[in-house]
N, C-alpha and C. Protein backbone atom coordinates (compact mmCIF):
# COMPACT_ATOMS: atom_id res chain seq x y z
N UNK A 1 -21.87 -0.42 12.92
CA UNK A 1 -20.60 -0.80 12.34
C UNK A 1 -19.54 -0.78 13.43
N UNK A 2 -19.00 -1.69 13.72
CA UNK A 2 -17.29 -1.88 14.18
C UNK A 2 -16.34 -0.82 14.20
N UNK A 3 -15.92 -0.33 12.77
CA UNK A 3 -14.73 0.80 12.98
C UNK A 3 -15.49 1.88 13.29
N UNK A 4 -14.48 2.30 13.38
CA UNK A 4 -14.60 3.94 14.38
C UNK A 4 -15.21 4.54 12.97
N UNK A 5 -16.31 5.95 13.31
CA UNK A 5 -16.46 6.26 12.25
C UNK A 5 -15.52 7.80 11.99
N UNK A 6 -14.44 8.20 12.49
CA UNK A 6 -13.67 9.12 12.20
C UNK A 6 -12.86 8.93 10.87
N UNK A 7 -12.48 9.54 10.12
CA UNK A 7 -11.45 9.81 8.98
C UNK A 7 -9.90 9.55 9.71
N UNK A 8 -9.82 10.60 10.68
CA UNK A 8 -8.68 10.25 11.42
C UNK A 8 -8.93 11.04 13.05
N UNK A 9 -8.07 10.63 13.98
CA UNK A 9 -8.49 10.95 15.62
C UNK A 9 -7.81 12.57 15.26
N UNK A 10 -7.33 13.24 14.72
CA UNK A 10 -6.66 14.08 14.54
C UNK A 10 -8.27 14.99 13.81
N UNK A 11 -8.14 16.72 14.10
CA UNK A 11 -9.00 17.69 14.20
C UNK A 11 -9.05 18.21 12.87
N UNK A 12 -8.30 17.42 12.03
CA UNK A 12 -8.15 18.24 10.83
C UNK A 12 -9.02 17.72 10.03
N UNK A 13 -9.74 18.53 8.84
CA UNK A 13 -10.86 18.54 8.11
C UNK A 13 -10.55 18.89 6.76
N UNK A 14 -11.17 17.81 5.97
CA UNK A 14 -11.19 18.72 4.54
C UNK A 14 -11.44 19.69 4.38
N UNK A 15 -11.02 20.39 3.59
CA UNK A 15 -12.09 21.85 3.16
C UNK A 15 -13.13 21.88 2.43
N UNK A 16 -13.66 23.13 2.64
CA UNK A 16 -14.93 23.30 2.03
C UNK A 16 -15.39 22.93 0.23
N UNK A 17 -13.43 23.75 0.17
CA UNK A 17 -13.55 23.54 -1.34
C UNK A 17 -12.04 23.47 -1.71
N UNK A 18 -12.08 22.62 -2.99
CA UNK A 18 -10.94 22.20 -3.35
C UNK A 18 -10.54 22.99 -4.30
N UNK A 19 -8.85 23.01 -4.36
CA UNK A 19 -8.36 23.37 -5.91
C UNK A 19 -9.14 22.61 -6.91
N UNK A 20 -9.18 23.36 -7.99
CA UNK A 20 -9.88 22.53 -9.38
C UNK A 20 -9.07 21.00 -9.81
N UNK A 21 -7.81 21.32 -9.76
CA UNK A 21 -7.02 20.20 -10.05
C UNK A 21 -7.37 18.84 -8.86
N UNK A 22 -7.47 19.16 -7.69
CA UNK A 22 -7.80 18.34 -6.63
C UNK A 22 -9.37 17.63 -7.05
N UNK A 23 -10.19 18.92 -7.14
CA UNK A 23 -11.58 18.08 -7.92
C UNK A 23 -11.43 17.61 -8.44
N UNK A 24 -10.64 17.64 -9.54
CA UNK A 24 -10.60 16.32 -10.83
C UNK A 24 -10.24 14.99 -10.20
N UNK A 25 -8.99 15.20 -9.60
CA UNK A 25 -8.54 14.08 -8.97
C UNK A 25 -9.41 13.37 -8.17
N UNK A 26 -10.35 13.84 -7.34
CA UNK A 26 -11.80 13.06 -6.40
C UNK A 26 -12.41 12.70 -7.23
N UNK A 27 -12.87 13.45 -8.72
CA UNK A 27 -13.51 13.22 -9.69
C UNK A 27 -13.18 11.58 -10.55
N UNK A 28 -11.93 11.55 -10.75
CA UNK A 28 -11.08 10.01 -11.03
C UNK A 28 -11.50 9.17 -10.24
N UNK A 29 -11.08 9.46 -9.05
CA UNK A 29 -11.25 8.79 -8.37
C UNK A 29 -13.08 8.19 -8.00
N UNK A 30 -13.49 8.96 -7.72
CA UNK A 30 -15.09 8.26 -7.94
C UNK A 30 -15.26 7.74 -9.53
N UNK A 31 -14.59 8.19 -10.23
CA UNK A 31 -15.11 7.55 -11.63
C UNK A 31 -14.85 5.96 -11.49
N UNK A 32 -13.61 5.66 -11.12
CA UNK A 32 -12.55 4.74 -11.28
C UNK A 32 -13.19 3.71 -9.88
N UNK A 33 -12.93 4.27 -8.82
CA UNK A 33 -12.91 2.94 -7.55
C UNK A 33 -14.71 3.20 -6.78
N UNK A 34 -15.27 4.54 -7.54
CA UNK A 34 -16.46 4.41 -6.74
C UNK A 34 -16.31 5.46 -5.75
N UNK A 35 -15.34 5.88 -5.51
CA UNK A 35 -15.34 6.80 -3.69
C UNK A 35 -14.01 7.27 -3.93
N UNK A 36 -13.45 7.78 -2.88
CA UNK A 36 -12.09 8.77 -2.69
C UNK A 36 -11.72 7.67 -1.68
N UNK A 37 -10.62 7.34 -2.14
CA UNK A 37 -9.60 6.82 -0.46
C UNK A 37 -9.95 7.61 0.65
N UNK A 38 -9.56 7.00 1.67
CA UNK A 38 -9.71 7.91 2.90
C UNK A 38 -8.59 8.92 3.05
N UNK A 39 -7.53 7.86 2.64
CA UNK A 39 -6.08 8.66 2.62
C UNK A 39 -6.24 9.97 1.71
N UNK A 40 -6.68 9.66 1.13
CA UNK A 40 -6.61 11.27 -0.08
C UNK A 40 -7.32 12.29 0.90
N UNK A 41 -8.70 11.87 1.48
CA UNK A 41 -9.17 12.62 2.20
C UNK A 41 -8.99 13.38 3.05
N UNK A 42 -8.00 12.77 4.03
CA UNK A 42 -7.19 12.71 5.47
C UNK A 42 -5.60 13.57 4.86
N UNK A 43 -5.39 14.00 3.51
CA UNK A 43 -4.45 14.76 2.99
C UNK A 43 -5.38 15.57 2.69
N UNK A 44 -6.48 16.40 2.31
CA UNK A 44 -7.09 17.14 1.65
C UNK A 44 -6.68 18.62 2.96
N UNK A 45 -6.75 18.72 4.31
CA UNK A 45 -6.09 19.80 4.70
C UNK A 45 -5.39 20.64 4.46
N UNK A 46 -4.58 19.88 3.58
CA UNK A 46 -3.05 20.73 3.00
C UNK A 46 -3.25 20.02 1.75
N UNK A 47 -3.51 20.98 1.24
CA UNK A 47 -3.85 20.16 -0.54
C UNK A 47 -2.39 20.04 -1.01
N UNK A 48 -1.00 20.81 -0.66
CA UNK A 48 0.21 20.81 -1.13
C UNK A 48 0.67 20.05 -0.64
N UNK A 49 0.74 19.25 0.01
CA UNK A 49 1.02 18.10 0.68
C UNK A 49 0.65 16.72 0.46
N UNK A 50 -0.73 17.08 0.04
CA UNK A 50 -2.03 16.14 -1.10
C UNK A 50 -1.09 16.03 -2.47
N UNK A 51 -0.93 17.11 -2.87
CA UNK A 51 -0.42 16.82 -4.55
C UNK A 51 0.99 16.17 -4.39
N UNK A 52 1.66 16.53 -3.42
CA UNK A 52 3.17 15.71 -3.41
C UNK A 52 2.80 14.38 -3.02
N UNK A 53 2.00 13.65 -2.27
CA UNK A 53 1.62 12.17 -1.96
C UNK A 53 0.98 11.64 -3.11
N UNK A 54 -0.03 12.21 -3.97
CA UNK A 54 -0.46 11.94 -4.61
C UNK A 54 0.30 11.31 -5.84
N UNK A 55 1.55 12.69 -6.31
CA UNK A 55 2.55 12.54 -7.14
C UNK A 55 3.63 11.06 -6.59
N UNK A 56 4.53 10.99 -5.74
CA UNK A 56 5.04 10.58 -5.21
C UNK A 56 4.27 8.93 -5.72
N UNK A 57 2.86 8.37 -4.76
CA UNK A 57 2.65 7.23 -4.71
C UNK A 57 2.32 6.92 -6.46
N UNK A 58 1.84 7.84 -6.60
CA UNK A 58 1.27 6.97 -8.11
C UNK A 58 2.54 6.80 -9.10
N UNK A 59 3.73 7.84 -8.29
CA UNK A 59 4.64 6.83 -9.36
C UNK A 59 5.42 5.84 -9.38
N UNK A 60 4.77 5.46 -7.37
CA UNK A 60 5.95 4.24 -7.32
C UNK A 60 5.02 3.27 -7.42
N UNK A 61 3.46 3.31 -7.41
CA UNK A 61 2.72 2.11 -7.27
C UNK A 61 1.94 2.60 -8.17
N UNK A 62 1.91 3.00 -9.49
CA UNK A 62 1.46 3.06 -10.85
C UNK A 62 2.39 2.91 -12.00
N UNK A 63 3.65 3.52 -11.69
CA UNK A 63 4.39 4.40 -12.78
C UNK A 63 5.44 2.91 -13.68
N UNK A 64 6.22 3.52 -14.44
CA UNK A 64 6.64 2.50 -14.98
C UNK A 64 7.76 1.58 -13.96
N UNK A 65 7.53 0.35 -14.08
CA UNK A 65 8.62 -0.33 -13.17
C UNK A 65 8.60 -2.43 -13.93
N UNK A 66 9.48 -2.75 -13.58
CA UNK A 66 9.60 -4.22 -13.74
C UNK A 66 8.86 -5.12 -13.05
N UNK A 67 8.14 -4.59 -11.62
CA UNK A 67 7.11 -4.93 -11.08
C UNK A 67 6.08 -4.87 -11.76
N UNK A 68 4.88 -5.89 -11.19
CA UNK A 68 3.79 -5.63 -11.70
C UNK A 68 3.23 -5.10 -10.67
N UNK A 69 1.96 -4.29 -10.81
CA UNK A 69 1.24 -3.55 -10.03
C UNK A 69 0.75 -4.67 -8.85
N UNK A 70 0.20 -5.80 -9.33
CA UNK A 70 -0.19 -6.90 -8.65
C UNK A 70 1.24 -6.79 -7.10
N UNK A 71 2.42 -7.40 -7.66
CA UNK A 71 3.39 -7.40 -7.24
C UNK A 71 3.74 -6.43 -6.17
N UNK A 72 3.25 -5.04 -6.24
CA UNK A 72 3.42 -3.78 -5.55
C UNK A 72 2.70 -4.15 -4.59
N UNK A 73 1.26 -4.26 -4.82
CA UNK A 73 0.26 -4.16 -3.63
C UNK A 73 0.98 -5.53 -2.60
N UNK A 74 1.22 -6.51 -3.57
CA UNK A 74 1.70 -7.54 -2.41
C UNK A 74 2.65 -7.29 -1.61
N UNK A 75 3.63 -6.18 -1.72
CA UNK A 75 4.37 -5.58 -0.92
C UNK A 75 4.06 -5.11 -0.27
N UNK A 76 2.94 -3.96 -0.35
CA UNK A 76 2.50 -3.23 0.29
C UNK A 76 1.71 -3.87 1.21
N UNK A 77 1.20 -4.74 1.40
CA UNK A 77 0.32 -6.07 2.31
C UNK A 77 1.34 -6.94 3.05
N UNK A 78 2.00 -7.21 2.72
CA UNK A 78 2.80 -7.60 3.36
C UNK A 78 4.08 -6.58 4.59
N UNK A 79 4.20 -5.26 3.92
CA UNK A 79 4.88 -4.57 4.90
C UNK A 79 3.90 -3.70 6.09
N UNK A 80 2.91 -3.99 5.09
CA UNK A 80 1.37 -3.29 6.42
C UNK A 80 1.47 -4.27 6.94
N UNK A 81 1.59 -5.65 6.80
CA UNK A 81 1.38 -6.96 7.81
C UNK A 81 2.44 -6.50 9.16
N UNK A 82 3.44 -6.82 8.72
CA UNK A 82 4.60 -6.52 9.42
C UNK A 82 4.58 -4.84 10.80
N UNK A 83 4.08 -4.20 10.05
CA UNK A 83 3.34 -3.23 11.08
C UNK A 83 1.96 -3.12 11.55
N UNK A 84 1.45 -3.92 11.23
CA UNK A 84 -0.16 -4.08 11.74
C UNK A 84 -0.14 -2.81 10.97
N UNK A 85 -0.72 -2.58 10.15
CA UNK A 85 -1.35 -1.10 9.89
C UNK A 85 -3.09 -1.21 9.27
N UNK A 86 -4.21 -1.15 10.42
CA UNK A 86 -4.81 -1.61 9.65
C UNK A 86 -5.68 -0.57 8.30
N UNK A 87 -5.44 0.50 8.18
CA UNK A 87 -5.86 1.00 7.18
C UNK A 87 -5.15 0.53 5.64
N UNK A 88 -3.63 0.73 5.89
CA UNK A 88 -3.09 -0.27 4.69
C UNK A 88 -3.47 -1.63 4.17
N UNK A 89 -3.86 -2.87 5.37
CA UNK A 89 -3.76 -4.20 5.09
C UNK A 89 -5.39 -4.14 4.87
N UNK A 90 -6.35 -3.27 4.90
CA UNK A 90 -7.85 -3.12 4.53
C UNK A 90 -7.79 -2.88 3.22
N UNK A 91 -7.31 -1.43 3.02
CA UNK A 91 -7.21 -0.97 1.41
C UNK A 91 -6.37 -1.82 0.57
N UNK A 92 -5.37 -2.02 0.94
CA UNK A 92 -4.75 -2.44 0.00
C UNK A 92 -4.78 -4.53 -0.07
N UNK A 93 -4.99 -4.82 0.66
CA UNK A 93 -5.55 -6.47 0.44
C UNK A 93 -6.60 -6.44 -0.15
N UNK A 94 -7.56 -5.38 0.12
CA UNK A 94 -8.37 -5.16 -1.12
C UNK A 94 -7.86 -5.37 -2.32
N UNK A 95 -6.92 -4.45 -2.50
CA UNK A 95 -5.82 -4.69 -3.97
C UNK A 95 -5.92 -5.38 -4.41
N UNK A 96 -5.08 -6.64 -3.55
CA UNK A 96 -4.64 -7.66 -4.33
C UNK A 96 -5.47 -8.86 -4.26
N UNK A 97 -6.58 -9.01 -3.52
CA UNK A 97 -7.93 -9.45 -3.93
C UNK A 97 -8.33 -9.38 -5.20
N UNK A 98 -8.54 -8.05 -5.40
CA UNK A 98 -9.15 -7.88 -6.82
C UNK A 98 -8.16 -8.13 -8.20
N UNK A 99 -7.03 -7.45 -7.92
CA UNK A 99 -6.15 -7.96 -8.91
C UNK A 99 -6.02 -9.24 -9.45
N UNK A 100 -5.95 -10.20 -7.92
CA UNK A 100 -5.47 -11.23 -8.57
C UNK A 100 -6.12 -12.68 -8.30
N UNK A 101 -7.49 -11.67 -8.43
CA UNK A 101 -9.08 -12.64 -8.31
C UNK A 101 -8.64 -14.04 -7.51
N UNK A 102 -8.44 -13.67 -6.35
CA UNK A 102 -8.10 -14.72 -5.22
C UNK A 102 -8.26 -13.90 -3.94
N UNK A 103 -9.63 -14.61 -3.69
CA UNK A 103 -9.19 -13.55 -2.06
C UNK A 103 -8.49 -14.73 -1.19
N UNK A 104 -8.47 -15.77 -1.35
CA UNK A 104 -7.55 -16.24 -0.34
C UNK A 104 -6.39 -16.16 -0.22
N UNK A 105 -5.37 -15.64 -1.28
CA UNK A 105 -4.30 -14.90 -1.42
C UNK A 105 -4.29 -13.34 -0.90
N UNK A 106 -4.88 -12.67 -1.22
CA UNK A 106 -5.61 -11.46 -0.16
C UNK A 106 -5.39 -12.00 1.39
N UNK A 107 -6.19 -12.67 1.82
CA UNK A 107 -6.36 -12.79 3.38
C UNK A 107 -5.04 -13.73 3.74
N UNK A 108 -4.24 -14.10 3.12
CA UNK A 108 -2.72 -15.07 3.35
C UNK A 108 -2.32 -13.88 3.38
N UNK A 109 -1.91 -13.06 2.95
CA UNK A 109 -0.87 -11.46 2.65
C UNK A 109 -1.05 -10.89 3.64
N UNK A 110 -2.60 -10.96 4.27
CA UNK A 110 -2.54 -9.95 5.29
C UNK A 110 -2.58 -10.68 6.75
N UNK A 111 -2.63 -12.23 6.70
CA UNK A 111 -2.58 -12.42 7.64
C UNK A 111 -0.89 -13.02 8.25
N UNK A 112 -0.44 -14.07 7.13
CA UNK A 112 0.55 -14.52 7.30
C UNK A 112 1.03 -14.97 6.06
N UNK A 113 1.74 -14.25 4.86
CA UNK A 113 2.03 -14.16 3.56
C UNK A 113 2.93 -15.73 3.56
N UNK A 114 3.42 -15.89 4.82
CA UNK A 114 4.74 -17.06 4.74
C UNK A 114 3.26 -18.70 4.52
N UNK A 115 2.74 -18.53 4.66
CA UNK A 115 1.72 -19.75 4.42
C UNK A 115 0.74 -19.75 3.20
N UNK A 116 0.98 -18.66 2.37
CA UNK A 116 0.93 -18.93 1.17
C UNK A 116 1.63 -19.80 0.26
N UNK A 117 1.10 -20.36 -0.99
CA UNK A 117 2.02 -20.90 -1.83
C UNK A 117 1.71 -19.59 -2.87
N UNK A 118 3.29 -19.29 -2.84
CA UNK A 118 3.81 -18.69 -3.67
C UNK A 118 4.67 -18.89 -4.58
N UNK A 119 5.04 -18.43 -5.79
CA UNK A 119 5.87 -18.57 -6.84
C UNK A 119 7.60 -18.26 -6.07
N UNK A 120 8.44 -19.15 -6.62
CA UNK A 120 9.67 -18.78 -5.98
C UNK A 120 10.01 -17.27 -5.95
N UNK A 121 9.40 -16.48 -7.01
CA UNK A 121 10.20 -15.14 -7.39
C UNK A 121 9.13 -14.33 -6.23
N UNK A 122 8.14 -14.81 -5.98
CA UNK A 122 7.61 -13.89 -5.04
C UNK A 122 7.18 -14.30 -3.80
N UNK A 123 8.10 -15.20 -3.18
CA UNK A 123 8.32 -16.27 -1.46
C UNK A 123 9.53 -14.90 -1.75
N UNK A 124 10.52 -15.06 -2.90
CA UNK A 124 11.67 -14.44 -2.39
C UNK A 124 11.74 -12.97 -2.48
N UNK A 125 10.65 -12.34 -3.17
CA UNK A 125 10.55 -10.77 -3.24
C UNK A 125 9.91 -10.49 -1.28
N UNK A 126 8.89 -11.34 -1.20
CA UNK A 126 8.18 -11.37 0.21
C UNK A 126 9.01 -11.04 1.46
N UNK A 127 10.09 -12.15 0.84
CA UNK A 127 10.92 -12.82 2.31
C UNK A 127 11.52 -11.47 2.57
N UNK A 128 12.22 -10.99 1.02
CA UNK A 128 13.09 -10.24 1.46
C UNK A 128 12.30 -8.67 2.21
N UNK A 129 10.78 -8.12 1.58
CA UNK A 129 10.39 -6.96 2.35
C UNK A 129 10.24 -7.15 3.54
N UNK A 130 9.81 -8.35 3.60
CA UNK A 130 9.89 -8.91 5.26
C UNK A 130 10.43 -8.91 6.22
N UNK A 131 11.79 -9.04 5.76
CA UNK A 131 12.96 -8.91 6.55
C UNK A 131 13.19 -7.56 6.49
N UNK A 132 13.26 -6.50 5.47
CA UNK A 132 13.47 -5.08 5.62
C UNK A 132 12.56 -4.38 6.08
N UNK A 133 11.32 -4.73 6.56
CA UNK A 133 10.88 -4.10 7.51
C UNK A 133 10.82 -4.67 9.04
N UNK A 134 11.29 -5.94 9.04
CA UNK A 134 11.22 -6.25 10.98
C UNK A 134 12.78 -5.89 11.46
N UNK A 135 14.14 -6.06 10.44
CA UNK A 135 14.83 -6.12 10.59
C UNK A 135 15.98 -5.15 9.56
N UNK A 136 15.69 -3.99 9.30
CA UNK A 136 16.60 -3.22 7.99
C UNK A 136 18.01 -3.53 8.34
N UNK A 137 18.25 -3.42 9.17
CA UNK A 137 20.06 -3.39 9.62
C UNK A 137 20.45 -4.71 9.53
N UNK A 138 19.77 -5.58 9.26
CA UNK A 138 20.07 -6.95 8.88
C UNK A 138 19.88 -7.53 6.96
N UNK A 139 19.68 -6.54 6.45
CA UNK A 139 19.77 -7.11 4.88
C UNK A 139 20.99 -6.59 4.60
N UNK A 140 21.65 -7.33 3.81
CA UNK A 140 22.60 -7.15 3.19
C UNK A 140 23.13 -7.92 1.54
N UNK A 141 24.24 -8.03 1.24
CA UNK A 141 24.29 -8.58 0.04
C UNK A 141 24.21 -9.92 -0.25
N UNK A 142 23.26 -10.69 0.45
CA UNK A 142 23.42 -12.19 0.38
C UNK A 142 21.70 -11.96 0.18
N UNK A 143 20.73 -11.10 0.82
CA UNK A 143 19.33 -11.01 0.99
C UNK A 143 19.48 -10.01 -0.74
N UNK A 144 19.85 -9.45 -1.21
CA UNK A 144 19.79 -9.26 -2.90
C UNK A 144 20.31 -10.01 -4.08
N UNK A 145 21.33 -11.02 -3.47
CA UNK A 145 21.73 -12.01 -4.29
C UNK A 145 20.73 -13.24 -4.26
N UNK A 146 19.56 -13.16 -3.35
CA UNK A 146 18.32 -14.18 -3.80
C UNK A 146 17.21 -13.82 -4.79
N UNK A 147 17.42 -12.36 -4.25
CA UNK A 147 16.31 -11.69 -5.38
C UNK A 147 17.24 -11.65 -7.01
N UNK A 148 18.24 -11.34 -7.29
CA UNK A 148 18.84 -11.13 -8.16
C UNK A 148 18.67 -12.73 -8.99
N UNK A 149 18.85 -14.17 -8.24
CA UNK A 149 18.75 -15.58 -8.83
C UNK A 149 17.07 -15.68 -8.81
N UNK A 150 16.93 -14.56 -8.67
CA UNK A 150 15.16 -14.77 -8.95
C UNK A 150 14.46 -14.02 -10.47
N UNK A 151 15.88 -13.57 -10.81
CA UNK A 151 15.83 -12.61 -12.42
C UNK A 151 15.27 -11.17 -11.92
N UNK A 152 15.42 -10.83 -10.59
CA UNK A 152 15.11 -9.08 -10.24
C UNK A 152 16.34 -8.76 -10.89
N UNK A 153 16.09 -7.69 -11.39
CA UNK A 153 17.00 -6.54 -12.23
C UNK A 153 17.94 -5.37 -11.00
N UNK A 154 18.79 -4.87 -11.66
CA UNK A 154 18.78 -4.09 -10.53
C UNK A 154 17.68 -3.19 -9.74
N UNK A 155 17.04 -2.89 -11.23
CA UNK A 155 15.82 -1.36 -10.79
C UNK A 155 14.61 -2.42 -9.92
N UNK A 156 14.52 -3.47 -10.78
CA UNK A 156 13.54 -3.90 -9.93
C UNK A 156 13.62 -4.12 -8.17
N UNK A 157 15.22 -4.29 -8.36
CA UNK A 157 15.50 -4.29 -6.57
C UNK A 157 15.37 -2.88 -6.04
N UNK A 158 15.15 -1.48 -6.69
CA UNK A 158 15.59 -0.63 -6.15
C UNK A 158 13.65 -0.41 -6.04
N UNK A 159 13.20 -0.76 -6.72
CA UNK A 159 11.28 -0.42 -6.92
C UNK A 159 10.67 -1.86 -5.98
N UNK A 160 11.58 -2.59 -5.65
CA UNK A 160 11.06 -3.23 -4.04
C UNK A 160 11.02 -2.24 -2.58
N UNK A 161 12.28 -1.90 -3.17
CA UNK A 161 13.14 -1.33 -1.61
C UNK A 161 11.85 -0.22 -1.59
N UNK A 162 11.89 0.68 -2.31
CA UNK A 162 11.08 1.93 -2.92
C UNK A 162 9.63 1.50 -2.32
N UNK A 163 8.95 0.76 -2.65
CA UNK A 163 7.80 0.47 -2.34
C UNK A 163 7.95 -0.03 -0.93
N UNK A 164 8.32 -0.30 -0.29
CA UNK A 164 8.49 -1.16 1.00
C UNK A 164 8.72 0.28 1.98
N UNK A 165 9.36 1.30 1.40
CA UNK A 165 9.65 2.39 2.14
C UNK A 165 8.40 3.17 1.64
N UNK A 166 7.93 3.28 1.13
CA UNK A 166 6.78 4.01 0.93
C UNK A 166 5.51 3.29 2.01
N UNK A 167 5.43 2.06 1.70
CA UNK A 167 4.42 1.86 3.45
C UNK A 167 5.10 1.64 4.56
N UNK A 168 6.05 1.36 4.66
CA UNK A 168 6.52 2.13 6.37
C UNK A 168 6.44 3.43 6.58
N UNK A 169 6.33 4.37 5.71
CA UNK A 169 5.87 5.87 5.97
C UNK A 169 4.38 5.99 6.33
N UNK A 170 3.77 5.21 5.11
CA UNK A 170 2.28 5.53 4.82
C UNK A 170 1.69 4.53 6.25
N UNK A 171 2.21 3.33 6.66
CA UNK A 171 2.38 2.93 7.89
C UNK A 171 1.81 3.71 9.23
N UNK A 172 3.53 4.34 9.26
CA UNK A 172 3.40 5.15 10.54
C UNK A 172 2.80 6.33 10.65
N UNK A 173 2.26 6.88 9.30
CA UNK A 173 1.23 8.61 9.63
C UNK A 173 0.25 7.57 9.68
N UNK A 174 -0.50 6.56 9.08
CA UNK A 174 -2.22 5.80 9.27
C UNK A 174 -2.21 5.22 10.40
N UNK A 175 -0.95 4.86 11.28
CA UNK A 175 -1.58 4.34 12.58
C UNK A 175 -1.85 5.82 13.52
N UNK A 176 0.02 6.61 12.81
CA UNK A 176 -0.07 7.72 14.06
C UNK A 176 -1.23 8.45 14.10
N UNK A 177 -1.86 8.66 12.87
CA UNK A 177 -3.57 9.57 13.09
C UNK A 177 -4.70 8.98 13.39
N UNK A 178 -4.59 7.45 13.43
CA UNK A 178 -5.38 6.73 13.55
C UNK A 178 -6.37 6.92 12.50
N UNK A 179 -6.08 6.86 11.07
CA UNK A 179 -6.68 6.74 9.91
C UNK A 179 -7.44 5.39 10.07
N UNK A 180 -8.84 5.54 9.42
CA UNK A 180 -9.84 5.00 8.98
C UNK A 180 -10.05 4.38 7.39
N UNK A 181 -9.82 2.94 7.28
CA UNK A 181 -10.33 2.57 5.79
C UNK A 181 -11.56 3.20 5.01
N UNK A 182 -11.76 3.29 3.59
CA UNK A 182 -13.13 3.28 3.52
C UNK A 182 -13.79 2.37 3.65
N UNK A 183 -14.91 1.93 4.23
CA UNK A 183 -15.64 0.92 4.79
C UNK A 183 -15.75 -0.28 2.91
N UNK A 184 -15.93 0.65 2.23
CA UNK A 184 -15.90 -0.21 0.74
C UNK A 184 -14.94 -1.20 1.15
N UNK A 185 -13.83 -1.33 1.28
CA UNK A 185 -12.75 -1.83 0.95
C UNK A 185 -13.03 -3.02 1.70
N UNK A 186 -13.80 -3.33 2.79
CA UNK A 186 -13.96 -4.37 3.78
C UNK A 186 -14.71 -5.89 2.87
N UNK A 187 -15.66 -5.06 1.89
CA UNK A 187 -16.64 -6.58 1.43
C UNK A 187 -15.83 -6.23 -0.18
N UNK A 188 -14.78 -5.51 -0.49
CA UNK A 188 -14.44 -5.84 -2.03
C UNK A 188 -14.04 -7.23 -2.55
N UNK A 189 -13.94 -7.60 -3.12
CA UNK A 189 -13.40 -8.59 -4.61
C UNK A 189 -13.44 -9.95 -3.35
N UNK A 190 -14.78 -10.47 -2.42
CA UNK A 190 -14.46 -11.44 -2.00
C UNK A 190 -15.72 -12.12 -2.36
């Protein structure tokens, strides 16, 4: 195989054994996708640290919002684009592969989202994470008055921004440890 086979270049290791609550959660998780993210894994060191990421993502890329989940991951593929991140644009183009039973929309997101045909409301949700991650100090109130003629709500502008800042974080710890996809994620929904 190609990738590296480390979790992450960093010395840190799951433990032996988990809180019960953490088992369940690996437990979901194999029920549900088959395997544990790597990311969950690569948090399992500090399980308190695990339960705040855990908490945290699932409620900005599960929880209730005007987005659709579909919609999220395409953010999230698109702002991993923008940073090369490749553990994000693996797992999560996975996403939106499967979601939205198109992998050639998948591999447009992660390679170059602007050569997709997209729906106006989501060229202009795109454009705009796009721009807030190559360029933040450059959006302003003319880059939310496109999303807004696109029928985004306010919250929905605030659960763009939200998600877009959630993978520039998740971003910069998966390159800085040099996190590893799970290899699943490479042949999913194509």
């Amino acid at each position: 195989m190609s990738q590296p086979k480390h979790l992450t270049a960093l010395g840190l290791h799951e433990p032996e054994t988990l809180d019960d609550d953490l088992k369940t959660y690996y437990q979901k998780c194999e029920d549900k996708l088959g395997m544990v993210p790597n990311v969950i894994r690569a948090y399992s060191w500090n399980q308190k640290k695990l339960r705040a990421f855990i908490a945290f993502y699932n409620e900005i890329m599960l929880g209730d919002s005007g987005l659709s989940k579909l919609e999220r991951e395409m953010i999230a593929v698109v702002v991993s684009s923008t940073n090369h991140c490749f553990y994000c644009l693996v797992a999560h183009g996975a996403a939106v592969r499967n979601m939205s039973k198109d992998p050639i929309l998948g591999e447009l997101l992660v390679m170059n989202y602007r050569n997709a045909e997209l729906n106006p409301r989501h060229r202009a949700m795109l454009d705009f994470v796009a721009k807030l991650s190559e360029t933040p100090n450059k959006v302003g109130e003319p880059d939310r008055d496109v999303l807004r003629k696109q029928k985004f709500s306010e919250a929905d502008i605030w659960d763009i921004c939200e998600v877009a800042g959630l993978f520039a974080m998740s971003n910069r710890l998966s390159s800085g440890v040099d996190m590893m996809p799970n290899p699943e994620y490479h042949a999913a929904a194509r």
